[in-house]
Protein backbone atom coordinates (compact mmCIF):
# COMPACT_ATOMS: atom_id res chain seq x y z
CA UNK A 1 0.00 0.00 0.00
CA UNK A 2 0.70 3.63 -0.38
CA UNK A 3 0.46 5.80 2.91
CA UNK A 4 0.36 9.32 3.03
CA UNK A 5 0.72 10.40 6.73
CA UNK A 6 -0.21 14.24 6.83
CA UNK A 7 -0.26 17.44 7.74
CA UNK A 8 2.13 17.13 10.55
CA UNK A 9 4.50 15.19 12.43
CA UNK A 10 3.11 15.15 16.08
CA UNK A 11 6.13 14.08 18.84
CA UNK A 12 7.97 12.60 15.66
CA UNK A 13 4.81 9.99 15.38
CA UNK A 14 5.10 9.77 11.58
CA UNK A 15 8.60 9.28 11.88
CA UNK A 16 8.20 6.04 13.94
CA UNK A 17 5.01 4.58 12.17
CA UNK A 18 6.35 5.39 8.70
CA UNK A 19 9.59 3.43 9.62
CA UNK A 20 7.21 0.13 10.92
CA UNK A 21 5.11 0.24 7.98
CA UNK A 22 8.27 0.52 5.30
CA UNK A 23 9.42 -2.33 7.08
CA UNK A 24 6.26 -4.33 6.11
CA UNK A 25 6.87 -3.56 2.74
CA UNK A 26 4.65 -0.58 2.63
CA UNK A 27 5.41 3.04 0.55
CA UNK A 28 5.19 5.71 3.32
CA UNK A 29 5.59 9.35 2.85
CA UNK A 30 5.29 12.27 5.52
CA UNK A 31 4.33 15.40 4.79
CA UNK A 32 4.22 18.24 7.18
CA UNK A 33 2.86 21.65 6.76
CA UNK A 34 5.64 24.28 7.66
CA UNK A 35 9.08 23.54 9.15
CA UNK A 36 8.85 21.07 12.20
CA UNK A 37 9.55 22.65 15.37
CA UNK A 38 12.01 20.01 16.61
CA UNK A 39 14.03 18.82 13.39
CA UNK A 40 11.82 16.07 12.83
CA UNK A 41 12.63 14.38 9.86
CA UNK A 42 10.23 14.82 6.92
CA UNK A 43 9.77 13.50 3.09
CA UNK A 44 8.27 17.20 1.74
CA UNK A 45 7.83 19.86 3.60
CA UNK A 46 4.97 23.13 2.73
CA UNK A 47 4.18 26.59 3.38
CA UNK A 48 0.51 26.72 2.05
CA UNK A 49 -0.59 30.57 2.47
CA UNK A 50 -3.73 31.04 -0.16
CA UNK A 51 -6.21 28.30 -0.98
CA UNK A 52 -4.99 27.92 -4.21
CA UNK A 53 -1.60 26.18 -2.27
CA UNK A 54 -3.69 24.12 -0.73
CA UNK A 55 -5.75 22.56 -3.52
CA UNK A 56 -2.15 22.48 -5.27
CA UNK A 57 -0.88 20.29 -2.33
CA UNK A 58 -4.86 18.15 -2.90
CA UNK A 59 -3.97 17.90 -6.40
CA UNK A 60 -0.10 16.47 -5.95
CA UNK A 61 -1.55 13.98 -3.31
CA UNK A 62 -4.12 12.44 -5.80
CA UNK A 63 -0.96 12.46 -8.83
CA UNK A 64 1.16 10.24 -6.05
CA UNK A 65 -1.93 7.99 -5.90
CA UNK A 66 -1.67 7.46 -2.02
CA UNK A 67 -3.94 4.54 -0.74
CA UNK A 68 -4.37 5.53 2.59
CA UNK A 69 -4.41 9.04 3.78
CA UNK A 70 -3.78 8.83 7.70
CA UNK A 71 -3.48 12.32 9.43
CA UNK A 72 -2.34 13.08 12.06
CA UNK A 73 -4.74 15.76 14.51
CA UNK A 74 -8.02 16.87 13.69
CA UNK A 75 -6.64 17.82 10.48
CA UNK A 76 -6.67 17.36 6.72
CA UNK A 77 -4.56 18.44 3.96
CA UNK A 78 -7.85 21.65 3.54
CA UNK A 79 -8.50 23.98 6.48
CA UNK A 80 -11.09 26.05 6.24
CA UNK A 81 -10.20 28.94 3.68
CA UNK A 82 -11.89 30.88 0.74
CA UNK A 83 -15.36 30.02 2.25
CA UNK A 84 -14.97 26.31 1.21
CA UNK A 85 -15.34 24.29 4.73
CA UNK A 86 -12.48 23.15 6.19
CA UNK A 87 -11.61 19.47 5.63
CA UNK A 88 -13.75 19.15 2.08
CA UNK A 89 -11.09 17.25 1.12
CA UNK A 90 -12.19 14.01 2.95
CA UNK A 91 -15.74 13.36 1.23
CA UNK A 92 -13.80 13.52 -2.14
CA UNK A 93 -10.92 11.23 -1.06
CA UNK A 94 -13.73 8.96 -0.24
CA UNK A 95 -15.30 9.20 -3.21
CA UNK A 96 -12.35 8.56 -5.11
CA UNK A 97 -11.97 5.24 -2.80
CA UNK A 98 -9.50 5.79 -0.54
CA UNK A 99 -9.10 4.96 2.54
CA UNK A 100 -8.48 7.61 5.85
CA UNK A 101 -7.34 7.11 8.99
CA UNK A 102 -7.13 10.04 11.65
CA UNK A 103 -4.99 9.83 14.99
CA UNK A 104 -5.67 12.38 17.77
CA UNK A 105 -2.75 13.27 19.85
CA UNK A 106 -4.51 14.96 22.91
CA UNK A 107 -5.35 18.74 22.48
CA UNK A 108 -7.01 18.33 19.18
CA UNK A 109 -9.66 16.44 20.93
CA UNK A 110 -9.55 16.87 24.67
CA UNK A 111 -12.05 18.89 26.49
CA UNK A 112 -10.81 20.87 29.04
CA UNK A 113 -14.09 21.48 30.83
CA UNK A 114 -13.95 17.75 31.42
CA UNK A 115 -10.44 17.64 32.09
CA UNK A 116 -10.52 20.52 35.33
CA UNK A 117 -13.43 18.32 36.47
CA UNK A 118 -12.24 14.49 36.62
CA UNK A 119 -8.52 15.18 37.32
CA UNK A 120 -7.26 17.12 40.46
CA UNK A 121 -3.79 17.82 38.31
CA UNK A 122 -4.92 18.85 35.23
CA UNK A 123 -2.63 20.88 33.69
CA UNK A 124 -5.22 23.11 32.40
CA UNK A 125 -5.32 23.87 35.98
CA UNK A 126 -1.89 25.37 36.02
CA UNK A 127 -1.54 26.34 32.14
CA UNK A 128 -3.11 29.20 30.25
CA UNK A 129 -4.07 26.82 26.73
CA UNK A 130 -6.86 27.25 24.54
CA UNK A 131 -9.16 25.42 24.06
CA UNK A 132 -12.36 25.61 22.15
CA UNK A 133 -14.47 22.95 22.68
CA UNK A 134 -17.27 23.57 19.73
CA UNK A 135 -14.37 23.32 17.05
CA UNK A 136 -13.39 20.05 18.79
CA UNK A 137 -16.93 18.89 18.65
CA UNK A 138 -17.30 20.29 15.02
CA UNK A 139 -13.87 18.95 13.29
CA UNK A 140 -14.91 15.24 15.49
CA UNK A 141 -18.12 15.20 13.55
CA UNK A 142 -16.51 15.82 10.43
CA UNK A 143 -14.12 12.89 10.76
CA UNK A 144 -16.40 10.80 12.10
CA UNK A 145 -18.63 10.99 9.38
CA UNK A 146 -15.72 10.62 7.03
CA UNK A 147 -12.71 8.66 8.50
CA UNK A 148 -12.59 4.78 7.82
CA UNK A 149 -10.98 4.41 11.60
CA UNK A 150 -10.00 6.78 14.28
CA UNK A 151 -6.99 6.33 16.81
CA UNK A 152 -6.00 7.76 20.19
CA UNK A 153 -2.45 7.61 21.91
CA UNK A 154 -3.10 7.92 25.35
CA UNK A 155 -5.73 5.53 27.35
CA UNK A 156 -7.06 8.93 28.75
CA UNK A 157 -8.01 10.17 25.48
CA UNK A 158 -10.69 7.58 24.88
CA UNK A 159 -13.01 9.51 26.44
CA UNK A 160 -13.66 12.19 23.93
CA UNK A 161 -14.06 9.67 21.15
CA UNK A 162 -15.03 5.97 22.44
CA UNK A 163 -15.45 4.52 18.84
CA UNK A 164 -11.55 5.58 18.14
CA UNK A 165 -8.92 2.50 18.90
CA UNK A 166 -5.64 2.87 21.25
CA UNK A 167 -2.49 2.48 19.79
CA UNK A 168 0.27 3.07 21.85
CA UNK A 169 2.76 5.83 21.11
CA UNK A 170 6.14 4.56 19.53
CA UNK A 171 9.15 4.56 18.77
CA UNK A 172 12.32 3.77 15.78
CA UNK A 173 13.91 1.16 18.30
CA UNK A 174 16.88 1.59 15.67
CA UNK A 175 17.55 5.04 16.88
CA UNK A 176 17.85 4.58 20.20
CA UNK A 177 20.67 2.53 21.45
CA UNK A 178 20.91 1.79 25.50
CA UNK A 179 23.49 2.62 27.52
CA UNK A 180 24.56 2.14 31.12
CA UNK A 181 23.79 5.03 33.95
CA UNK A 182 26.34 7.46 33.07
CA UNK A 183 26.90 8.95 36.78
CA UNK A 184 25.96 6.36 39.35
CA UNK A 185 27.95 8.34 42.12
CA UNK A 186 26.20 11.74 41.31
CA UNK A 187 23.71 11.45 39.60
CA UNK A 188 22.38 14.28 36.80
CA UNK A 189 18.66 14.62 37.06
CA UNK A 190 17.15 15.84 33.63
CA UNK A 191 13.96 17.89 33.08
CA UNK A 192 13.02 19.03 29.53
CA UNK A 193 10.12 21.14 28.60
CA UNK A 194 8.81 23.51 25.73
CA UNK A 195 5.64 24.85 27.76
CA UNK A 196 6.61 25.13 31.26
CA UNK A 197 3.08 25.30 32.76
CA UNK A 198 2.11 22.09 30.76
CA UNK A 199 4.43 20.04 32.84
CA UNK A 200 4.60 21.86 35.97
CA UNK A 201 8.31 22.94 35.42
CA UNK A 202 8.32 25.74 38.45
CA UNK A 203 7.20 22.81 40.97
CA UNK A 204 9.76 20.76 39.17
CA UNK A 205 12.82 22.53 40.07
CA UNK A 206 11.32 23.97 43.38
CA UNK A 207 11.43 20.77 44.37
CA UNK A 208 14.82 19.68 42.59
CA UNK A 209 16.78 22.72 44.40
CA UNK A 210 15.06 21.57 47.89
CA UNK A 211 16.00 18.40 47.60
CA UNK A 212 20.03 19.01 46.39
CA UNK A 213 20.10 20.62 50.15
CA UNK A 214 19.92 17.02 50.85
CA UNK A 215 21.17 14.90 48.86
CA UNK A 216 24.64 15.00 46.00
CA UNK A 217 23.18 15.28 42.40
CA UNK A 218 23.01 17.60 39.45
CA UNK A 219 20.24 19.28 38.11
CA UNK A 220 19.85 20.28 34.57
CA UNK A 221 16.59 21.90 33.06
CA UNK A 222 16.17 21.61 29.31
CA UNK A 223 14.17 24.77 27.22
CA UNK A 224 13.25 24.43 23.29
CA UNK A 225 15.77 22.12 22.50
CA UNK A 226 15.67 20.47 18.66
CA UNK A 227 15.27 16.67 18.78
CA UNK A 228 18.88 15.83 18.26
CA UNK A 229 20.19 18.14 21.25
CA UNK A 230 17.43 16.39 23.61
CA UNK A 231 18.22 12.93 22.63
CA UNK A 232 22.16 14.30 23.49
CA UNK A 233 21.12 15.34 27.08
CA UNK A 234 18.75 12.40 28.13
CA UNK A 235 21.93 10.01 27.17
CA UNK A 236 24.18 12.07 29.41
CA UNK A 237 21.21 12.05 32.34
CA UNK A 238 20.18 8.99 35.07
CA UNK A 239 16.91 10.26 35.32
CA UNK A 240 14.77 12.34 33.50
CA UNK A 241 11.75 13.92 35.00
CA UNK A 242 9.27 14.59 32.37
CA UNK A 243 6.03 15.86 33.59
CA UNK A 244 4.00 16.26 36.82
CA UNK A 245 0.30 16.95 35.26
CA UNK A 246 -1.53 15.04 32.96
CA UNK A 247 -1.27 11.71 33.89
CA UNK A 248 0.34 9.80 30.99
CA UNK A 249 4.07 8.46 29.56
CA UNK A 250 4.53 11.37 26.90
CA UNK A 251 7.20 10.70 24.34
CA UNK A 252 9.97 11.87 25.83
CA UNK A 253 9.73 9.39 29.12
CA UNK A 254 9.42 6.47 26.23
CA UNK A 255 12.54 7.84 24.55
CA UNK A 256 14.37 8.14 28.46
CA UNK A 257 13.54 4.33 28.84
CA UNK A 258 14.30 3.31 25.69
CA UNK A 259 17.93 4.52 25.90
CA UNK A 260 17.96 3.09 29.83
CA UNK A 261 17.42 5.99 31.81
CA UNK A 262 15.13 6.09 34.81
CA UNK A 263 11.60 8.54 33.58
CA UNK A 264 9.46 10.02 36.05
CA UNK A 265 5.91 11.32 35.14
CA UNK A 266 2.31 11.42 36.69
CA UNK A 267 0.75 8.23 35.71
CA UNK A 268 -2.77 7.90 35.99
CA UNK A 269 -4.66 4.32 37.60
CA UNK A 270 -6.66 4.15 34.60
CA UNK A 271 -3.04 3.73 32.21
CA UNK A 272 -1.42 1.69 34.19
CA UNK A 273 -4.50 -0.83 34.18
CA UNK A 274 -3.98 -1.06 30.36
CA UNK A 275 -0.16 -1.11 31.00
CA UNK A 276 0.70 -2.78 34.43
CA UNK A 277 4.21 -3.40 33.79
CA UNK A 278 5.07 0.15 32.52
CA UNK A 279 8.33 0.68 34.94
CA UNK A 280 7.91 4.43 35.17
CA UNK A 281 8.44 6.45 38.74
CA UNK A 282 5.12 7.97 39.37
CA UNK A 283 4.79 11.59 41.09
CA UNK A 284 2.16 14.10 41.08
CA UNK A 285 3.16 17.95 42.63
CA UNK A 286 2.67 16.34 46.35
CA UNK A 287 4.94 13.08 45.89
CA UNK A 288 7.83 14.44 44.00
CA UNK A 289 10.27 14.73 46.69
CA UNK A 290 9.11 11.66 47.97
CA UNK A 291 9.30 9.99 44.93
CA UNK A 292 12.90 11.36 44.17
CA UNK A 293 14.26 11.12 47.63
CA UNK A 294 14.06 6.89 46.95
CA UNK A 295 15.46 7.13 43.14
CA UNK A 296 18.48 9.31 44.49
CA UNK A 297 19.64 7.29 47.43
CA UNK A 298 19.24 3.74 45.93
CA UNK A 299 21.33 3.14 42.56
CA UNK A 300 19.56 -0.63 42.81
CA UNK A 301 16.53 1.12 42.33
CA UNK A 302 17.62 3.38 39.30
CA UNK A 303 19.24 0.07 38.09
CA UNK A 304 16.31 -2.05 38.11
CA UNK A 305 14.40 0.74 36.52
CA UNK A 306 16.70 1.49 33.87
CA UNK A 307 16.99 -2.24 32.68
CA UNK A 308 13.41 -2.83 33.44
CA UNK A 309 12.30 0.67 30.94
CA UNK A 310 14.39 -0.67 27.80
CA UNK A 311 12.59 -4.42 27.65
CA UNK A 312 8.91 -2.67 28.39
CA UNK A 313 9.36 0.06 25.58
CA UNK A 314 10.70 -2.81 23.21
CA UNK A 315 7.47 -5.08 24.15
CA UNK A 316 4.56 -1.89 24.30
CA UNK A 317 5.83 0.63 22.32
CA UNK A 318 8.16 -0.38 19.34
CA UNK A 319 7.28 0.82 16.24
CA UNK A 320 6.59 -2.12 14.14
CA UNK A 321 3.95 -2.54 17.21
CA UNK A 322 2.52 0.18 15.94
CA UNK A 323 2.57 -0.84 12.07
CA UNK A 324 1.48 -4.27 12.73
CA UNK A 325 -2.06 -2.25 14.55
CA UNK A 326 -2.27 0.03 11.40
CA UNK A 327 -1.52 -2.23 8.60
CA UNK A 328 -4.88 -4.38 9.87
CA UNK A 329 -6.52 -0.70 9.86
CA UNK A 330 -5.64 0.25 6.33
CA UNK A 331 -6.58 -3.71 4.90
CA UNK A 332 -10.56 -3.68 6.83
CA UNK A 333 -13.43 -2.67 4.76
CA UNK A 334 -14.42 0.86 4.18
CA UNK A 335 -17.75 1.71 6.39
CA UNK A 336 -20.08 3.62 4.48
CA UNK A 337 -20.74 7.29 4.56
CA UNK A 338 -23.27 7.99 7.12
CA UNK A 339 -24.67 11.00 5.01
CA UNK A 340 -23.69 13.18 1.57
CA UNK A 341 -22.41 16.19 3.43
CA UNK A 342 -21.87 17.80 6.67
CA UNK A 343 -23.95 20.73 7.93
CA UNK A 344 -21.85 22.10 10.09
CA UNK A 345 -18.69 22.09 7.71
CA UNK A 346 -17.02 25.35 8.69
CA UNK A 347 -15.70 26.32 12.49
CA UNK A 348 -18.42 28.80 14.59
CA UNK A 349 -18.03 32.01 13.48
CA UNK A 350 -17.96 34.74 16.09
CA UNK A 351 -20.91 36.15 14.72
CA UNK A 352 -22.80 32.85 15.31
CA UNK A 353 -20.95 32.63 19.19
CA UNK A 354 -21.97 36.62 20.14
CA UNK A 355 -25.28 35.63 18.71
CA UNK A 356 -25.85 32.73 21.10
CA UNK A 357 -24.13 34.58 24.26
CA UNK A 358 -26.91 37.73 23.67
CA UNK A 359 -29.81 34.76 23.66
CA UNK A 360 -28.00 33.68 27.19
CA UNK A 361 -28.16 36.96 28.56
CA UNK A 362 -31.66 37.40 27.07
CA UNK A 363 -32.65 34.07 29.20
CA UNK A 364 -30.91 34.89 32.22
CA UNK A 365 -32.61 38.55 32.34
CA UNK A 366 -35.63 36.74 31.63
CA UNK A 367 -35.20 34.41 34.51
CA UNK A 368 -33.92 37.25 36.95
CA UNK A 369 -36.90 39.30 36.35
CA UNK A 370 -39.64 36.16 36.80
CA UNK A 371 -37.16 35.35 40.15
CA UNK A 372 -37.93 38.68 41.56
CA UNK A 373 -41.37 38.65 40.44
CA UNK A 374 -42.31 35.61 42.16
CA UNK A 375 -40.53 37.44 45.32
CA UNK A 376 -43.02 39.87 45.48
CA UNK A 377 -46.04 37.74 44.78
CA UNK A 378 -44.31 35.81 48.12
């Protein structure tokens, strides 16, 4: 088959897939729109500005004759532009037979109304991020209607879209070769971040610097680094703190174990009952220096971690893992259409929005003055 994953290459996702499914025998190309922020590698890279570059990018897709079309986010190769509804490419790629697969990575369809309200560390408690829940709910429709399959990468994401499958994040084993614990005497304790509030960085090294009046180690925080520079610093690390909120492995604690370091990250009951061996050191804000205090003063522990992390990512999260999900995917029969067209093709407009806040305020006036009738009556 011919795979086109598209528009962009999420936590180097496409990388890792692409590189299962060549070695099935598949042709895989990734396409990403705009220059990936970590030096992911890509097969063709665009800067679409106008519709016309868009429809230009439509029309090179079709002339490669791609099979599959699998995006990645709540995306397709059309946003909404010109007037035309965003995504109108999908109902013609199905009409032209092939098949499309979309994989959500977490923002592009998590609700953060129902994210404050289940989970006590949400990092939307902590983090100023958008998030508008109608487009979520619009672009889901859209997919749904269209999309052969759907795919999540976190257990936690299955929420906002039961009918989607879970396949695990993964990883090019190839690329990551393990090493032993570089500094078992002292050792260097890595975090990394790109949004600081995301991961709860500040209670990160609050808690690092508190705890070095205690015990011998290094500390080394990590901003905006490219791919190649991270993979660098996790290899010189022991351990490598990646995230207090949320509540699931993100990439970067797969690639720590992968290459035998120790990963700590806030991991959630409801993960590690899909993955009970997943040899991660849990913490949340309140049981970091807890959690720490036993990594640093027990190099068994780190050991058994380390060696422990390396077999788990090889059995859970390798990416011919991955392939072997998606090349069943790709070869199931197409559902059919559940209707010609979508209604609601095109994002709210914030003339539709300030039209249904004044019909709020009209019915909360309206309830206000019956209130203070009825006090009167009383």
């Amino acid at each position: 088959m011919k795979v086109l994953l598209a528009p962009s290459n999420v936590a180097n996702q496409s990388t890792s897939i692409a590189t299962g499914l060549r070695g099935l025998g598949h042709d895989v190309q990734i396409w990403n729109y705009g220059p990936s922020p970590n030096g992911f590698l890509v097969d063709r890279e665009f800067n679409p500005e106008t519709p016309s570059d868009y429809y230009n990018i439509l029309e090179a897709s079709l002339h490669e004759d791609f099979d599959v079309y699998h995006f990645q986010t709540a995306r397709s190769l059309i946003p909404d532009r010109g007037g035309l509804p965003q995504m109108w490419d999908l109902p013609l790629l199905r009409s032209l037979g092939k098949k499309i697969v979309t994989s959500f990575h977490g923002s592009d369809i998590r609700r953060a109304s129902h994210h404050v309200a289940e989970d006590p560390w949400s990092f939307y408690r902590f983090a100023d991020i958008p998030c508008d829940e109608e487009k979520i709910d619009t672009r889901l429709a859209i997919i749904r209607t269209y999309a052969n399959h759907m795919t999540v990468s976190s257990v936690l994401d299955a929420v906002y879209a039961p009918d989607a499958a879970y396949i695990p994040k993964s990883l090019n084993l190839n690329d990551y070769a393990m090493s032993a614990l570089p500094n078992p005497s002292r050792p260097v304790v890595l975090h990394a971040t790109r949004r600081r509030a995301t991961k709860g960085t500040d209670i990160i090294e609050a808690g690092l610097e508190e705890l070095q009046r205690k015990f011998n180690f290094e500390i080394k925080v990590v901003e905006g680094a490219c791919h190649a520079d991270l993979i660098h610093e996790i290899k010189s690390a022991d351990i490598v703190v990646e995230k207090l909120l949320g509540g699931d492995a993100g990439v970067l604690s797969l690639e720590a174990m992968a290459l035998g370091r120790v990963a700590v990250a806030r991991i959630r009951d409801e993960v590690l009952n899909q993955h009970p061996t997943m040899p991660i050191a849990s913490a949340d804000p309140k049981t970091f220096q807890g959690t720490m205090a036993k990594l640093l003063t027990s190099p068994q522990l780190r050991q058994e971690l380390a060696d422990a992390g390396r077999v788990y990512v090889e059995t859970t999260h390798s990416a011919n893992s991955a392939a072997q999900k998606l090349q069943e995917m790709y070869r199931s029969p197409c559902k059919r259409v559940s209707r010609p067209h979508p209604d609601w093709g095109s994002d709210p407009s914030p003339r539709k929005l300030e039209s249904a806040y004044a019909r709020i305020r009209n019915l909360e006036e309206k309830l206000a003055r019956n209130n203070t009738s009825l006090r009167k009556r009383r």
